[in-house]
N, C-alpha and C. Protein backbone atom coordinates (compact mmCIF):
# COMPACT_ATOMS: atom_id res chain seq x y z
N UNK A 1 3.45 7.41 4.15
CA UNK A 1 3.98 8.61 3.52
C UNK A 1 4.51 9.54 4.59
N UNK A 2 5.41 10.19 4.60
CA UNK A 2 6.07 11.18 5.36
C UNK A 2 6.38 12.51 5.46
N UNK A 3 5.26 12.77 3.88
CA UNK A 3 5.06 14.17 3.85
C UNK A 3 3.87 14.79 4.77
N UNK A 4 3.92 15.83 5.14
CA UNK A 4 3.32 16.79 5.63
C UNK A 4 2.82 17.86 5.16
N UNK A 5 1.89 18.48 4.18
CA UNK A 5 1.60 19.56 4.16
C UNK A 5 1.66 20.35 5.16
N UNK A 6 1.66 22.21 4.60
CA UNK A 6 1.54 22.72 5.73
C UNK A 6 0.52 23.82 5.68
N UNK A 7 -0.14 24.40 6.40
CA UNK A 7 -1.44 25.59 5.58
C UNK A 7 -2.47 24.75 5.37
N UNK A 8 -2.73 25.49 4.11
CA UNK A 8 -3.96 24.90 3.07
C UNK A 8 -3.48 24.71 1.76
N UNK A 9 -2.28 23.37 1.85
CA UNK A 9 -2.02 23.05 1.14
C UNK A 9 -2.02 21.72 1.00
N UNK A 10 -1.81 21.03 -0.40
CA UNK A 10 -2.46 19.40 -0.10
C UNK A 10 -1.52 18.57 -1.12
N UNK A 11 -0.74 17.42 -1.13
CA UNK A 11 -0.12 16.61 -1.77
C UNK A 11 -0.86 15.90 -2.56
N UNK A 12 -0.81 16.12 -4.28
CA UNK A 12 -1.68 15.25 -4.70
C UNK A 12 -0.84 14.04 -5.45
N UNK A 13 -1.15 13.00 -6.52
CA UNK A 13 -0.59 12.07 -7.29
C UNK A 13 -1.05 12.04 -8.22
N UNK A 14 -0.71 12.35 -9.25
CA UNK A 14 -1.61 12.26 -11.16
C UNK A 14 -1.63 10.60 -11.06
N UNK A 15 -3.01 10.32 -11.50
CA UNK A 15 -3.50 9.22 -12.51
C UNK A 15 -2.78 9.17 -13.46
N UNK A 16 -2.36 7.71 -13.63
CA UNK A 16 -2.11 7.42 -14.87
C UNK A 16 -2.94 7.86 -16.82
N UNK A 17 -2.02 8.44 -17.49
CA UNK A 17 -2.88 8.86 -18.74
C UNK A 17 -3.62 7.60 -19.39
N UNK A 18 -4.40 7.99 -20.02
CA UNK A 18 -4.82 6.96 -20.99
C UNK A 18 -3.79 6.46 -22.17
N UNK A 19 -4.18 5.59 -22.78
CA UNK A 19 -3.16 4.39 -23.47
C UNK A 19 -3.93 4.92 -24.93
N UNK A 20 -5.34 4.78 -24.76
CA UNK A 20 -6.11 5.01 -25.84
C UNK A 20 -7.35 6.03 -25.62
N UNK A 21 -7.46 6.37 -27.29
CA UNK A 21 -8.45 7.33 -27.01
C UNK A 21 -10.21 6.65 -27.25
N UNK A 22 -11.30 7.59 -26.84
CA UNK A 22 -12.49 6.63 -26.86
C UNK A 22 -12.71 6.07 -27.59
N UNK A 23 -12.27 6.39 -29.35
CA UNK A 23 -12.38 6.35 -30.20
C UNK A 23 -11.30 4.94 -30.98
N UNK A 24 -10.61 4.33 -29.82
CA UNK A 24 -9.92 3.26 -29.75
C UNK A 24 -8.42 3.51 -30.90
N UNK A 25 -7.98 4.67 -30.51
CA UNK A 25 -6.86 4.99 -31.61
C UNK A 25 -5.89 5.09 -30.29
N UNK A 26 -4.48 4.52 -30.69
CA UNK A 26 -3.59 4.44 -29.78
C UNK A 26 -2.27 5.26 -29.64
N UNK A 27 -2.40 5.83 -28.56
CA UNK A 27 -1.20 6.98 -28.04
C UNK A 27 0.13 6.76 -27.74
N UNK A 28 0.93 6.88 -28.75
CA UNK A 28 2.56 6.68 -28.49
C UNK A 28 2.43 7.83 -27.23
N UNK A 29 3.73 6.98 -26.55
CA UNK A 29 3.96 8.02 -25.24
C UNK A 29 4.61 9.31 -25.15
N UNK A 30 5.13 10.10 -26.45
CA UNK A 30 4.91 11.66 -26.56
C UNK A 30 3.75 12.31 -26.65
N UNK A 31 2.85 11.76 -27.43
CA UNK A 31 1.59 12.48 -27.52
C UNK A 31 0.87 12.81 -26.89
N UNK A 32 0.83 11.75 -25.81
CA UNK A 32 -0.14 11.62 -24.83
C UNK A 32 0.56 12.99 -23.72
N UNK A 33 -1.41 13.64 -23.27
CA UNK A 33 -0.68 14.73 -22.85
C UNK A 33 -0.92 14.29 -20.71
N UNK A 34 -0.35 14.80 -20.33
CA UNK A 34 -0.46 15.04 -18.50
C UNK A 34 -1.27 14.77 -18.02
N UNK A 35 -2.36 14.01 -17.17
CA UNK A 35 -3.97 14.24 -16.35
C UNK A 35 -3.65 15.39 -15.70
N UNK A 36 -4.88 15.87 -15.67
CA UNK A 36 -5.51 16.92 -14.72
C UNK A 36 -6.08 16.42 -13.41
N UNK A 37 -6.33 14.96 -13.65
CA UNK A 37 -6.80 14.21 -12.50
C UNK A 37 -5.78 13.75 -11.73
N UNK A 38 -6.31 13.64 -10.07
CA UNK A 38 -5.41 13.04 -9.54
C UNK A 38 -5.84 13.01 -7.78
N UNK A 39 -5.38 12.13 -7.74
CA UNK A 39 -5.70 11.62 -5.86
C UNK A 39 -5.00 12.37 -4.82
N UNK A 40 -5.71 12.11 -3.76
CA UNK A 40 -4.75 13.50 -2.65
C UNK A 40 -4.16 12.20 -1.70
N UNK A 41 -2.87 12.55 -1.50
CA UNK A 41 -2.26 11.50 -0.73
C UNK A 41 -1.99 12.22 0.95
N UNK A 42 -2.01 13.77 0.80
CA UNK A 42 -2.06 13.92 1.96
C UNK A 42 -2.52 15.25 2.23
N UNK A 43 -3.10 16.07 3.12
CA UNK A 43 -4.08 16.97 3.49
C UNK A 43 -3.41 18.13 4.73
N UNK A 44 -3.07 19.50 4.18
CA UNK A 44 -2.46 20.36 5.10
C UNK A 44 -3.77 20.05 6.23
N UNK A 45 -3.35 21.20 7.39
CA UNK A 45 -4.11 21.68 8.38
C UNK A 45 -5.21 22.53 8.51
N UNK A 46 -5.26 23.56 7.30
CA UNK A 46 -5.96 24.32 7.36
C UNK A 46 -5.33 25.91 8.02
N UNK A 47 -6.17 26.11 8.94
CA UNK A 47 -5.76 27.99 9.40
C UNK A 47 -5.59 28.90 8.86
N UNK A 48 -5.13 29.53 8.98
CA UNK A 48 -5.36 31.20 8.84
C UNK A 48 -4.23 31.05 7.43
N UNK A 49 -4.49 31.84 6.62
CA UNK A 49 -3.71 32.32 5.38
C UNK A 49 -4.23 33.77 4.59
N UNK A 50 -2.99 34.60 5.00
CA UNK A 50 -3.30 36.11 4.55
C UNK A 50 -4.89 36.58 5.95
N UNK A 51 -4.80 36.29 6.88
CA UNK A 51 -5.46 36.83 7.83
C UNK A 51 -7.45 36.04 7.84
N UNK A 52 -7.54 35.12 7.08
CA UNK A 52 -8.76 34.24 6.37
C UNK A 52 -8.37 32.91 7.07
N UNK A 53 -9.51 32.09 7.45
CA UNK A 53 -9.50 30.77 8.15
C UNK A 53 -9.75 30.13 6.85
N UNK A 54 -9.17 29.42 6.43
CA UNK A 54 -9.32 28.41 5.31
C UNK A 54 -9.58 27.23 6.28
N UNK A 55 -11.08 26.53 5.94
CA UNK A 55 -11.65 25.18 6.74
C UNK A 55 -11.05 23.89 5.42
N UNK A 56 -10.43 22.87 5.33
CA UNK A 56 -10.05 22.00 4.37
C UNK A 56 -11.07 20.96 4.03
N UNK A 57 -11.39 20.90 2.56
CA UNK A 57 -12.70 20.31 2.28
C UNK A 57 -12.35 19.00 1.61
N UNK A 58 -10.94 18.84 1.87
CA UNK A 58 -10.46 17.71 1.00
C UNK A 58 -10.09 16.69 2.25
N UNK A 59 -10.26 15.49 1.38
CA UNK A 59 -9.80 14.12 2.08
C UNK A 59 -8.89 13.12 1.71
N UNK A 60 -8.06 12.75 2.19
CA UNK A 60 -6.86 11.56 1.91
C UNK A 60 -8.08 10.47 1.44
N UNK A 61 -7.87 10.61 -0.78
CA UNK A 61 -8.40 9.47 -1.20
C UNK A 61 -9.42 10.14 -2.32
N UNK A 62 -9.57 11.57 -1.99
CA UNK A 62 -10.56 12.10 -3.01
C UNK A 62 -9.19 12.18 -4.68
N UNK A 63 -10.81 11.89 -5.24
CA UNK A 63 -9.90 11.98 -6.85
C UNK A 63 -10.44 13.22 -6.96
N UNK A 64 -9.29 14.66 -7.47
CA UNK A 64 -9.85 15.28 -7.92
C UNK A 64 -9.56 16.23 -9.28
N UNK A 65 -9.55 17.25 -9.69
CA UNK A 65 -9.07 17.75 -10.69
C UNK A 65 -8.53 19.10 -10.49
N UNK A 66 -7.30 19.40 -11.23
CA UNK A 66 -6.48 20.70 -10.36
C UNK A 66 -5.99 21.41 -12.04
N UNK A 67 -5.58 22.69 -11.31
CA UNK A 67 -5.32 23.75 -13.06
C UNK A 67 -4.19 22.67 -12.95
N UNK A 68 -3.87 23.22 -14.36
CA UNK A 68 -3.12 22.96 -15.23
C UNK A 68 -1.22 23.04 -15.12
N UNK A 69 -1.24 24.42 -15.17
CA UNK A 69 0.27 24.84 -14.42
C UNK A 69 0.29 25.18 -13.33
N UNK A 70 -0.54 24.64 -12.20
CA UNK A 70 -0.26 24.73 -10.27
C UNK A 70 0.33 24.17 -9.88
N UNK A 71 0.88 24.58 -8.96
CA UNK A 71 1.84 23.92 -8.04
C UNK A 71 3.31 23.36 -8.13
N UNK A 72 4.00 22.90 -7.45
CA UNK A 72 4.99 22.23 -7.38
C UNK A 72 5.70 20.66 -7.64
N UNK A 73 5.37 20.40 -8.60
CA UNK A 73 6.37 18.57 -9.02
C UNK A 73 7.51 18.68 -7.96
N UNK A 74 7.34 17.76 -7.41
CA UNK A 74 8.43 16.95 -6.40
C UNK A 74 8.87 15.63 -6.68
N UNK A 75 9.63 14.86 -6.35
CA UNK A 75 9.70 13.31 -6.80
C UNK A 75 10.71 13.37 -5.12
N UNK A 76 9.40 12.42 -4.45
CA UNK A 76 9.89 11.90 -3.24
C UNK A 76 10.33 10.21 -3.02
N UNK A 77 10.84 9.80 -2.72
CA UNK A 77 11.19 8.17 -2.66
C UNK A 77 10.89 7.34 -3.93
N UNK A 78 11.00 7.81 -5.10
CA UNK A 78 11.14 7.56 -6.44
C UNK A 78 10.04 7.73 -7.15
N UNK A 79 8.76 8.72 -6.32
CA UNK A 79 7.54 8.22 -6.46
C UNK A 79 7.18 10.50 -6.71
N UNK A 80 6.27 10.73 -8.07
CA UNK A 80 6.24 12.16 -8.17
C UNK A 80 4.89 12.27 -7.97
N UNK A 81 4.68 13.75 -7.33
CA UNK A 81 3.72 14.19 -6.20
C UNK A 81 3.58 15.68 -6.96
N UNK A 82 2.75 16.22 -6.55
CA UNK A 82 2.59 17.82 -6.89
C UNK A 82 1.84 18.60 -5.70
N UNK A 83 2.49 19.46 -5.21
CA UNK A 83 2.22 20.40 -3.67
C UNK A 83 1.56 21.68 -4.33
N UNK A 84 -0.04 21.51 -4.04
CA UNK A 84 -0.67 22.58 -4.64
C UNK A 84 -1.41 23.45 -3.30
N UNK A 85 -1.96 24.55 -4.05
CA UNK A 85 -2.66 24.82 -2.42
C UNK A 85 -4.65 24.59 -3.13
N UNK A 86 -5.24 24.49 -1.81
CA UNK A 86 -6.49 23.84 -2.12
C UNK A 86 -7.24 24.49 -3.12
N UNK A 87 -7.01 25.92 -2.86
CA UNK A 87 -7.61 26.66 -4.00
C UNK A 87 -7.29 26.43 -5.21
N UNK A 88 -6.44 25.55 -5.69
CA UNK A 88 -5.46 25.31 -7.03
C UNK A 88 -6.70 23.98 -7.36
N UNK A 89 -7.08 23.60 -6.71
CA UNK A 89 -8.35 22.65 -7.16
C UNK A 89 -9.54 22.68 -7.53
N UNK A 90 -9.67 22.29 -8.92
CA UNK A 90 -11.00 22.66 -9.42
C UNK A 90 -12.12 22.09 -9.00
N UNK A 91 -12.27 20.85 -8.27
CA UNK A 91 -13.37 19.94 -8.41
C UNK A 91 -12.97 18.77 -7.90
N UNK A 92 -13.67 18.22 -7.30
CA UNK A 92 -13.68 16.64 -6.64
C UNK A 92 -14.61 15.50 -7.43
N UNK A 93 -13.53 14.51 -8.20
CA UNK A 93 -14.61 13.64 -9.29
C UNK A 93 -15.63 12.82 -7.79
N UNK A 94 -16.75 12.59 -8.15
CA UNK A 94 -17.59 11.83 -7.59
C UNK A 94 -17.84 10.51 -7.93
């Protein structure tokens, strides 16, 4: 990959949605809505932002979960990414 974050900001990749629901009922592909989940493909630097050391708690490979309307959709080498900053992340699935 050849992106770079920069800051405390981090490149993530949405998971694929589900096909079906638990309940085994099946999702034409309008319905189905966006993941919230998604993998970090690449990890700013960290430093200073607004005069605050932001330390980066994320790792190239964590799945994690991010709001809803954050960040930036990009589509790099045919492949779409979203440039959020770390704080835009709710949680790291375990």
């Amino acid at each position: 990959m050849n992106i770079r974050p920069l800051g405390d900001r981090v490149v993530i990749k949405r998971l694929e949605a589900e096909e079906m629901t638990k309940s085994g009922i099946v999702l034409p592909g309008a319905s189905k809505e966006k993941p919230q989940e998604a993998e970090v493909v690449a990890v700013g630097p960290g430093g200073f932002v607004d005069g605050k050391e932001v330390k980066m708690e994320l790792k190239v490979g964590d799945k994690v979960l991010f709001s809803k309307y954050s960040g930036s959709e990009i589509k790099f080498e045919g492949t779409e990414y979203i440039i959020l900053r770390q704080d835009d992340i709710l949680a790291v699935i375990e």
